[in-house]
PDB file of N, CA and C in Angstrom:
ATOM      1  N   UNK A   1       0.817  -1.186   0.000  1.00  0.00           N
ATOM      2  CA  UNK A   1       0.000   0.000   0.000  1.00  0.00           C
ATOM      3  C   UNK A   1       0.866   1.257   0.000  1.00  0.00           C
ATOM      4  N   UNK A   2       1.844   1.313   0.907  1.00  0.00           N
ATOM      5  CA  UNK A   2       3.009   2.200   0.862  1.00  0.00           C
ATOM      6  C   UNK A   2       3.538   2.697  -0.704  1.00  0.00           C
ATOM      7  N   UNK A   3       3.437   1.489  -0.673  1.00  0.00           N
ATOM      8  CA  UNK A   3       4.343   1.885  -2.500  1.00  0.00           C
ATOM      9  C   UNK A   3       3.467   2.467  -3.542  1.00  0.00           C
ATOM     10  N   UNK A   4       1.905   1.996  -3.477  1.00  0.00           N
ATOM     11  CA  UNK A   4       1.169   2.732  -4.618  1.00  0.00           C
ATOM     12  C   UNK A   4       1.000   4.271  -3.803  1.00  0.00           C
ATOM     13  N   UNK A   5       0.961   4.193  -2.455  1.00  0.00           N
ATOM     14  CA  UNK A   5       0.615   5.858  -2.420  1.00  0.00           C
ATOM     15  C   UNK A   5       2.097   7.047  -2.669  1.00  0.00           C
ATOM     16  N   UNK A   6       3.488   5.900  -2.799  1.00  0.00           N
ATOM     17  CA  UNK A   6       4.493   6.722  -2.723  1.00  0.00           C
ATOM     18  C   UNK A   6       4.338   7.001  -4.835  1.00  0.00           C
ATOM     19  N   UNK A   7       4.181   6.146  -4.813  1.00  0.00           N
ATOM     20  CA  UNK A   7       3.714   6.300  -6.762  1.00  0.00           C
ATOM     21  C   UNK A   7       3.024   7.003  -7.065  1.00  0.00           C
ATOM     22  N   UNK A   8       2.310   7.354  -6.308  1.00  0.00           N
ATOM     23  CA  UNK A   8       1.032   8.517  -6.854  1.00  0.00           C
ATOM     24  C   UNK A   8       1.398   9.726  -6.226  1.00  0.00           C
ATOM     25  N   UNK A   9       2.008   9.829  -5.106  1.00  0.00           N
ATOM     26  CA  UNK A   9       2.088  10.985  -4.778  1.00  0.00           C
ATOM     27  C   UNK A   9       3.681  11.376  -6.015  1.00  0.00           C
ATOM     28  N   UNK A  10       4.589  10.668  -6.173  1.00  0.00           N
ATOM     29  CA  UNK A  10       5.710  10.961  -7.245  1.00  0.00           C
ATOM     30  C   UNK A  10       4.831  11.320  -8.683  1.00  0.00           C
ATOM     31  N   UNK A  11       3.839  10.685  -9.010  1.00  0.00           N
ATOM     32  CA  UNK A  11       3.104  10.828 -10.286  1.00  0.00           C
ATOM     33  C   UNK A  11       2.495  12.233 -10.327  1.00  0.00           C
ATOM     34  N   UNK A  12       2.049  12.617  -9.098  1.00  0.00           N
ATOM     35  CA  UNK A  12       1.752  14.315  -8.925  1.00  0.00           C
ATOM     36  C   UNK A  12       2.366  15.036  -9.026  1.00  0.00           C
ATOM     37  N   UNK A  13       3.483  15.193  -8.183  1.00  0.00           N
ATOM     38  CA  UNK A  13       4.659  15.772  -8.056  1.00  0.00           C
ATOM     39  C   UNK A  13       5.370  16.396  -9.649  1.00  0.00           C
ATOM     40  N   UNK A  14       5.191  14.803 -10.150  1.00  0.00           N
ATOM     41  CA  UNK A  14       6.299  14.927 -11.540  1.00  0.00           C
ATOM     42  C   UNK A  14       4.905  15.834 -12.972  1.00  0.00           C
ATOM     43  N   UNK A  15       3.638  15.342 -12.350  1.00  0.00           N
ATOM     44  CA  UNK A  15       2.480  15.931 -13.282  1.00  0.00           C
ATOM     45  C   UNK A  15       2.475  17.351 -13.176  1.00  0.00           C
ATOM     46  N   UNK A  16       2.809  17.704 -11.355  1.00  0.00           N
ATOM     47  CA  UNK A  16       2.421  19.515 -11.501  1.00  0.00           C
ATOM     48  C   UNK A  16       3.837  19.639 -11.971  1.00  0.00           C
ATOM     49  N   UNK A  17       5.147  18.884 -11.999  1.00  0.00           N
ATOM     50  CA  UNK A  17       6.314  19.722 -12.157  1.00  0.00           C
ATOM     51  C   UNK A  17       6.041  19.622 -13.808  1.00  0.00           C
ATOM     52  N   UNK A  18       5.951  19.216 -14.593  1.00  0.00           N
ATOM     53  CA  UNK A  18       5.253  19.290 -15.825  1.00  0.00           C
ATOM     54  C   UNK A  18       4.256  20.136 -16.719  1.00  0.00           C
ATOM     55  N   UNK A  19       3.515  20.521 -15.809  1.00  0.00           N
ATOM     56  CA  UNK A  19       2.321  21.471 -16.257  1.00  0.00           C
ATOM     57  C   UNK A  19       3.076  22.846 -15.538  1.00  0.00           C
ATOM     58  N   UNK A  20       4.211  23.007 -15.019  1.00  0.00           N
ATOM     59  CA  UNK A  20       4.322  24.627 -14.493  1.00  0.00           C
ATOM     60  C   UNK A  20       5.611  24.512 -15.647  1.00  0.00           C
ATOM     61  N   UNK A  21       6.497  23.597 -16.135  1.00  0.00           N
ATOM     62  CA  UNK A  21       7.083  23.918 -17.365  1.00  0.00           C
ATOM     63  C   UNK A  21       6.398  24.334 -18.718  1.00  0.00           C
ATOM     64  N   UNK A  22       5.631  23.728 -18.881  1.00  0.00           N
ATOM     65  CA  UNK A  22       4.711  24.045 -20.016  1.00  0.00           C
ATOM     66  C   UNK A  22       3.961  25.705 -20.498  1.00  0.00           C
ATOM     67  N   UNK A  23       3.974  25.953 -18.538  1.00  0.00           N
ATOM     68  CA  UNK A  23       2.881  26.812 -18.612  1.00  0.00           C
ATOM     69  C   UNK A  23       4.135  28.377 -18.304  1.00  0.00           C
ATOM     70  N   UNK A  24       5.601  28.084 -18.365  1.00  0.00           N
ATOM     71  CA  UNK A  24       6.577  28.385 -18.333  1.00  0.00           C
ATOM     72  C   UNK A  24       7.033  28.639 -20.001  1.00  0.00           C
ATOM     73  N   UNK A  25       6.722  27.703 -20.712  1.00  0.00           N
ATOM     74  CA  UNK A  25       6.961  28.017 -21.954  1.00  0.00           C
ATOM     75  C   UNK A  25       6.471  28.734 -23.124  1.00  0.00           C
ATOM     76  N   UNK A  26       5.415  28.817 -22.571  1.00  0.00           N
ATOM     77  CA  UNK A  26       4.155  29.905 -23.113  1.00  0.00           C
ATOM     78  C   UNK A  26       3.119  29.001 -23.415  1.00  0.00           C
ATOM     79  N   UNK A  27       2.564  27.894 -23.131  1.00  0.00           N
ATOM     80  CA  UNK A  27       1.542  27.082 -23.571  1.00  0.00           C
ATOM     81  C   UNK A  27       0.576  27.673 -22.620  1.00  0.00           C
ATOM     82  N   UNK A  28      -0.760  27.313 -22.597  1.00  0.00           N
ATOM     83  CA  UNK A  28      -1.853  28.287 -22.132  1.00  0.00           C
ATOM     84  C   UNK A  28      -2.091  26.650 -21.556  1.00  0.00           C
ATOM     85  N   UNK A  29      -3.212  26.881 -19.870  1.00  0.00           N
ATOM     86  CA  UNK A  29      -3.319  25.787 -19.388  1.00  0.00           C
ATOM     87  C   UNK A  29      -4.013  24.418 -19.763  1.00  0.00           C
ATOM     88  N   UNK A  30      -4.983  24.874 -21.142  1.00  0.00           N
ATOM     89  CA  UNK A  30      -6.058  23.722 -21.169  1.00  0.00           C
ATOM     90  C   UNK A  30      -4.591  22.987 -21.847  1.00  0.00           C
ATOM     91  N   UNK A  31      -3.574  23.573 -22.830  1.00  0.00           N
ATOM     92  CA  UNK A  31      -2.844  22.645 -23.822  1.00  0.00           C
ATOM     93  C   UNK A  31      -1.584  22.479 -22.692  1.00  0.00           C
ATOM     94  N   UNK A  32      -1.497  22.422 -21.466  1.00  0.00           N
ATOM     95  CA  UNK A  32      -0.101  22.335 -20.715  1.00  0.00           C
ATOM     96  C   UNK A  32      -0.898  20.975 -20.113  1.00  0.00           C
ATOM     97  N   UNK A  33      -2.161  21.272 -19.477  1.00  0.00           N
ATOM     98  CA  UNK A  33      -3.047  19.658 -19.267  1.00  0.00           C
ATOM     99  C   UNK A  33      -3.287  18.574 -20.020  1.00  0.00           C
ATOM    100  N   UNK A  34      -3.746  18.905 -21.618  1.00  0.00           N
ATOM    101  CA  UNK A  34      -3.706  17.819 -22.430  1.00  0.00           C
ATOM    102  C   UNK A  34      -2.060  17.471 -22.628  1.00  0.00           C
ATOM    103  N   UNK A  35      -1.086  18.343 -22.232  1.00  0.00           N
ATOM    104  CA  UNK A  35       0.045  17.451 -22.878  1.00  0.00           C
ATOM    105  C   UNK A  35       0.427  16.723 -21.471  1.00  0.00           C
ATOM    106  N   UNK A  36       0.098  17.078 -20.625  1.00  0.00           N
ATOM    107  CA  UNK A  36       0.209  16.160 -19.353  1.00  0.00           C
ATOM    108  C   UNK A  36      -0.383  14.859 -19.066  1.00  0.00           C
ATOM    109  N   UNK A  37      -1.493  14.875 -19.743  1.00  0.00           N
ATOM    110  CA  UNK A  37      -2.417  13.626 -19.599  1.00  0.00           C
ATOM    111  C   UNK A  37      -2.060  12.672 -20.948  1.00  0.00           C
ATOM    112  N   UNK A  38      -1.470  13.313 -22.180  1.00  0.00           N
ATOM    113  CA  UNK A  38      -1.359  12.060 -22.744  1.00  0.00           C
ATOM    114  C   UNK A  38       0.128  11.894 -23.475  1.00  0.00           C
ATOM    115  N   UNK A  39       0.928  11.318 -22.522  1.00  0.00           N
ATOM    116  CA  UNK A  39       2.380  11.805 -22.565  1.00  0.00           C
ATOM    117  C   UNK A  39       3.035  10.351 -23.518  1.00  0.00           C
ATOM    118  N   UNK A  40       1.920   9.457 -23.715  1.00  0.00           N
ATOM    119  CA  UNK A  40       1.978   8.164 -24.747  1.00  0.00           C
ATOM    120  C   UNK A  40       1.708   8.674 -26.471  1.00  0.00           C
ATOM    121  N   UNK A  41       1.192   9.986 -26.328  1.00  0.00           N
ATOM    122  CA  UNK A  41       1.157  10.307 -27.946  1.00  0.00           C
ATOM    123  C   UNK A  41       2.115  10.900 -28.537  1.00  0.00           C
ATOM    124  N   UNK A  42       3.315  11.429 -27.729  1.00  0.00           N
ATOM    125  CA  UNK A  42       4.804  12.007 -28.352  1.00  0.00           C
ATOM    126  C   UNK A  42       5.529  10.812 -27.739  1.00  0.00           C
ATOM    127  N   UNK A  43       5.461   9.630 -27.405  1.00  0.00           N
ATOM    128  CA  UNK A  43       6.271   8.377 -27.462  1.00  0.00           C
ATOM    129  C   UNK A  43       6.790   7.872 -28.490  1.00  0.00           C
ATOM    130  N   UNK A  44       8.210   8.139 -28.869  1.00  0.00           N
ATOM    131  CA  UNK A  44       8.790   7.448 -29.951  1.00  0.00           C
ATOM    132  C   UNK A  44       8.677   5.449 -29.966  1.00  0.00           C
ATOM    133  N   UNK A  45       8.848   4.372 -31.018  1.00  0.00           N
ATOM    134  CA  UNK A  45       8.651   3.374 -30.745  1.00  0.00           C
ATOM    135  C   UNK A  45       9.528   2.416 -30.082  1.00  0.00           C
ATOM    136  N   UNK A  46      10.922   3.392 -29.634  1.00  0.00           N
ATOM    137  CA  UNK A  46      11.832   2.415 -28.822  1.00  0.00           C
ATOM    138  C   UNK A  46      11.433   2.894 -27.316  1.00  0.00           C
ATOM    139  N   UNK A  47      11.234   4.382 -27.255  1.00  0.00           N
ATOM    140  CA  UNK A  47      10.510   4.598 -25.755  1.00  0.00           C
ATOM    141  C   UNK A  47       9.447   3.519 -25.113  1.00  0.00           C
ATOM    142  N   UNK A  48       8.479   3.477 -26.268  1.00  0.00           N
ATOM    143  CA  UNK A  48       7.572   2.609 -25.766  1.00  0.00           C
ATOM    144  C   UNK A  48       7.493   1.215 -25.620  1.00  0.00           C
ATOM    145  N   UNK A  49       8.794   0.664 -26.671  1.00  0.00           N
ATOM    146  CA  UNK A  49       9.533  -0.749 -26.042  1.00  0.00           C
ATOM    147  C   UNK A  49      10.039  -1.282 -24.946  1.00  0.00           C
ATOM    148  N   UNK A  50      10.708   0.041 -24.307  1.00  0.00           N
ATOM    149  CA  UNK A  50      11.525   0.318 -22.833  1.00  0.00           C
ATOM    150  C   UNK A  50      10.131   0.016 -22.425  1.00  0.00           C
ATOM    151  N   UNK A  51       9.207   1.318 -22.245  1.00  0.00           N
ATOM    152  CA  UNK A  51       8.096   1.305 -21.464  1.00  0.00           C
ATOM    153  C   UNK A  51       7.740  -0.527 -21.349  1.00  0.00           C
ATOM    154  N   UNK A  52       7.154  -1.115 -22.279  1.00  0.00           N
ATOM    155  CA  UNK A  52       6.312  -2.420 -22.067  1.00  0.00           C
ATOM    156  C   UNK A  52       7.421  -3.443 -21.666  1.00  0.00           C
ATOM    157  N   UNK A  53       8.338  -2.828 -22.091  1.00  0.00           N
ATOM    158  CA  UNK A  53       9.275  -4.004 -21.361  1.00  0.00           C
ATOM    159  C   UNK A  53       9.283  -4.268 -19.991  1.00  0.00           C
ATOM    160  N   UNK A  54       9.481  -2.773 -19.057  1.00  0.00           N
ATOM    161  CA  UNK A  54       9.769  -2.487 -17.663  1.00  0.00           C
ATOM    162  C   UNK A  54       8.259  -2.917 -17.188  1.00  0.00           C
ATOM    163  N   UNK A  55       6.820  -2.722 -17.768  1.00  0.00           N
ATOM    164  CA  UNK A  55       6.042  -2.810 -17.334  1.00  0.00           C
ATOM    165  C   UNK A  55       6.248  -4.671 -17.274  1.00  0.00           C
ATOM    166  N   UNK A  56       6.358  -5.631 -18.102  1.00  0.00           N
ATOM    167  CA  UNK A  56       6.636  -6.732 -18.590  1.00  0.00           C
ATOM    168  C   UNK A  56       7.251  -7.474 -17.190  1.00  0.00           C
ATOM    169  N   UNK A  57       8.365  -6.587 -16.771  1.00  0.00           N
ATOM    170  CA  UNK A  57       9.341  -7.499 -15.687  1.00  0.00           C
ATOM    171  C   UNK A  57       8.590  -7.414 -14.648  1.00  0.00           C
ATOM    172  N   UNK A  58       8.507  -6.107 -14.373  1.00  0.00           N
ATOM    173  CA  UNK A  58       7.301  -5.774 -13.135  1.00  0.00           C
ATOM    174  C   UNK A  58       6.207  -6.619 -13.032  1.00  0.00           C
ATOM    175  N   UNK A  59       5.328  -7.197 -13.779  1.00  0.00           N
ATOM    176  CA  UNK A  59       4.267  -8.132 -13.684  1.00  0.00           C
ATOM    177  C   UNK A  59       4.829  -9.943 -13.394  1.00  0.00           C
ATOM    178  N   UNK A  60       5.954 -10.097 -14.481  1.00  0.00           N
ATOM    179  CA  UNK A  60       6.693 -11.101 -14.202  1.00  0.00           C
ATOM    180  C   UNK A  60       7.424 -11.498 -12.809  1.00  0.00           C
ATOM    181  N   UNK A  61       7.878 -10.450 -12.399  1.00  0.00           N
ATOM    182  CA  UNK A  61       8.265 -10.296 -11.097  1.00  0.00           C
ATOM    183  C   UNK A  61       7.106 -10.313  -9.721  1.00  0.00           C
ATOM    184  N   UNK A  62       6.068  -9.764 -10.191  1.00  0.00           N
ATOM    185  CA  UNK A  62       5.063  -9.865  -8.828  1.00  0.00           C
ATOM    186  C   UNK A  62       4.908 -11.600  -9.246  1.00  0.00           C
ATOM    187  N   UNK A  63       4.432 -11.812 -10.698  1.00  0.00           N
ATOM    188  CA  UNK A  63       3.600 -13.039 -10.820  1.00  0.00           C
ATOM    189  C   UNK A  63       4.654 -13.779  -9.966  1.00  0.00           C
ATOM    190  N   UNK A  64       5.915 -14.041 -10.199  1.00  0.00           N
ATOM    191  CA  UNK A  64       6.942 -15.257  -9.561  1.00  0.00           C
ATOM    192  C   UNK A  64       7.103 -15.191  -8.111  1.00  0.00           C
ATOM    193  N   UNK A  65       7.227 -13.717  -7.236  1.00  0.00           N
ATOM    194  CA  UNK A  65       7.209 -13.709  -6.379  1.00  0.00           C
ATOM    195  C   UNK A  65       5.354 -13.953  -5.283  1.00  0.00           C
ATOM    196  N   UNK A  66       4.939 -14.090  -5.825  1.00  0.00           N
ATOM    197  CA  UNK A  66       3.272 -14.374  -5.913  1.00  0.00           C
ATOM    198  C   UNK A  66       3.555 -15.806  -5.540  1.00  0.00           C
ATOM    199  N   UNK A  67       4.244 -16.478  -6.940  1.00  0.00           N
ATOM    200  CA  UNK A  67       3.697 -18.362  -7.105  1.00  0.00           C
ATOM    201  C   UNK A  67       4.889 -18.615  -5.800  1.00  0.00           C
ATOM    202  N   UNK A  68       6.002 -17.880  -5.768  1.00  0.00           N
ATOM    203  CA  UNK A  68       6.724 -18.572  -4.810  1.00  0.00           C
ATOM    204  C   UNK A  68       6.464 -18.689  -3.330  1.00  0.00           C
ATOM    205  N   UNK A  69       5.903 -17.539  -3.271  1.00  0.00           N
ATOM    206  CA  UNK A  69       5.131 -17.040  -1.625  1.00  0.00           C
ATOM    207  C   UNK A  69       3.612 -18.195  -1.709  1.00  0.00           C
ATOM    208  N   UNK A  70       2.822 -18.805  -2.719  1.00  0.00           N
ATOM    209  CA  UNK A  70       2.195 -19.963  -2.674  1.00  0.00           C
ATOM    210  C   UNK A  70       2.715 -21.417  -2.688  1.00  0.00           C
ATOM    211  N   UNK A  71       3.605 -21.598  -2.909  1.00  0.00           N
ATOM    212  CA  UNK A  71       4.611 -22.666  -2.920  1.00  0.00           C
ATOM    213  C   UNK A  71       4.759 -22.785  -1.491  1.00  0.00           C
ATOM    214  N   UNK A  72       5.474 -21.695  -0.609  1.00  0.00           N
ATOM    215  CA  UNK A  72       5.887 -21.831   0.442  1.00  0.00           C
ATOM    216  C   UNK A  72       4.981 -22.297   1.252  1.00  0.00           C
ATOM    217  N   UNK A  73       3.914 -21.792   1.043  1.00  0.00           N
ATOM    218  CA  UNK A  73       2.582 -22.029   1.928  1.00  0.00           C
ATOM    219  C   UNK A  73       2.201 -23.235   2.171  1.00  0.00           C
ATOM    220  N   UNK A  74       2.674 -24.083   1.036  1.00  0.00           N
ATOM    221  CA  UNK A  74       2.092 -26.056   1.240  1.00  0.00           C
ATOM    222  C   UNK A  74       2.881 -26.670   1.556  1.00  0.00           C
TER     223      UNK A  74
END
Protein backbone atom coordinates (compact mmCIF):
# COMPACT_ATOMS: atom_id res chain seq x y z
CA UNK A 1 0.00 0.00 0.00
CA UNK A 2 3.01 2.20 0.86
CA UNK A 3 4.34 1.89 -2.50
CA UNK A 4 1.17 2.73 -4.62
CA UNK A 5 0.62 5.86 -2.42
CA UNK A 6 4.49 6.72 -2.72
CA UNK A 7 3.71 6.30 -6.76
CA UNK A 8 1.03 8.52 -6.85
CA UNK A 9 2.09 10.98 -4.78
CA UNK A 10 5.71 10.96 -7.25
CA UNK A 11 3.10 10.83 -10.29
CA UNK A 12 1.75 14.31 -8.93
CA UNK A 13 4.66 15.77 -8.06
CA UNK A 14 6.30 14.93 -11.54
CA UNK A 15 2.48 15.93 -13.28
CA UNK A 16 2.42 19.51 -11.50
CA UNK A 17 6.31 19.72 -12.16
CA UNK A 18 5.25 19.29 -15.83
CA UNK A 19 2.32 21.47 -16.26
CA UNK A 20 4.32 24.63 -14.49
CA UNK A 21 7.08 23.92 -17.37
CA UNK A 22 4.71 24.04 -20.02
CA UNK A 23 2.88 26.81 -18.61
CA UNK A 24 6.58 28.39 -18.33
CA UNK A 25 6.96 28.02 -21.95
CA UNK A 26 4.15 29.91 -23.11
CA UNK A 27 1.54 27.08 -23.57
CA UNK A 28 -1.85 28.29 -22.13
CA UNK A 29 -3.32 25.79 -19.39
CA UNK A 30 -6.06 23.72 -21.17
CA UNK A 31 -2.84 22.64 -23.82
CA UNK A 32 -0.10 22.34 -20.71
CA UNK A 33 -3.05 19.66 -19.27
CA UNK A 34 -3.71 17.82 -22.43
CA UNK A 35 0.05 17.45 -22.88
CA UNK A 36 0.21 16.16 -19.35
CA UNK A 37 -2.42 13.63 -19.60
CA UNK A 38 -1.36 12.06 -22.74
CA UNK A 39 2.38 11.80 -22.56
CA UNK A 40 1.98 8.16 -24.75
CA UNK A 41 1.16 10.31 -27.95
CA UNK A 42 4.80 12.01 -28.35
CA UNK A 43 6.27 8.38 -27.46
CA UNK A 44 8.79 7.45 -29.95
CA UNK A 45 8.65 3.37 -30.75
CA UNK A 46 11.83 2.42 -28.82
CA UNK A 47 10.51 4.60 -25.75
CA UNK A 48 7.57 2.61 -25.77
CA UNK A 49 9.53 -0.75 -26.04
CA UNK A 50 11.52 0.32 -22.83
CA UNK A 51 8.10 1.31 -21.46
CA UNK A 52 6.31 -2.42 -22.07
CA UNK A 53 9.27 -4.00 -21.36
CA UNK A 54 9.77 -2.49 -17.66
CA UNK A 55 6.04 -2.81 -17.33
CA UNK A 56 6.64 -6.73 -18.59
CA UNK A 57 9.34 -7.50 -15.69
CA UNK A 58 7.30 -5.77 -13.14
CA UNK A 59 4.27 -8.13 -13.68
CA UNK A 60 6.69 -11.10 -14.20
CA UNK A 61 8.26 -10.30 -11.10
CA UNK A 62 5.06 -9.86 -8.83
CA UNK A 63 3.60 -13.04 -10.82
CA UNK A 64 6.94 -15.26 -9.56
CA UNK A 65 7.21 -13.71 -6.38
CA UNK A 66 3.27 -14.37 -5.91
CA UNK A 67 3.70 -18.36 -7.10
CA UNK A 68 6.72 -18.57 -4.81
CA UNK A 69 5.13 -17.04 -1.62
CA UNK A 70 2.19 -19.96 -2.67
CA UNK A 71 4.61 -22.67 -2.92
CA UNK A 72 5.89 -21.83 0.44
CA UNK A 73 2.58 -22.03 1.93
CA UNK A 74 2.09 -26.06 1.24
Amino acid sequence: MKIIGISLLMLGCLMGFSLGIDIVQGFDVSQALYNAMSPFRVMEVAELFVLFFLLFLFFAESLYLFMKKKNQSK
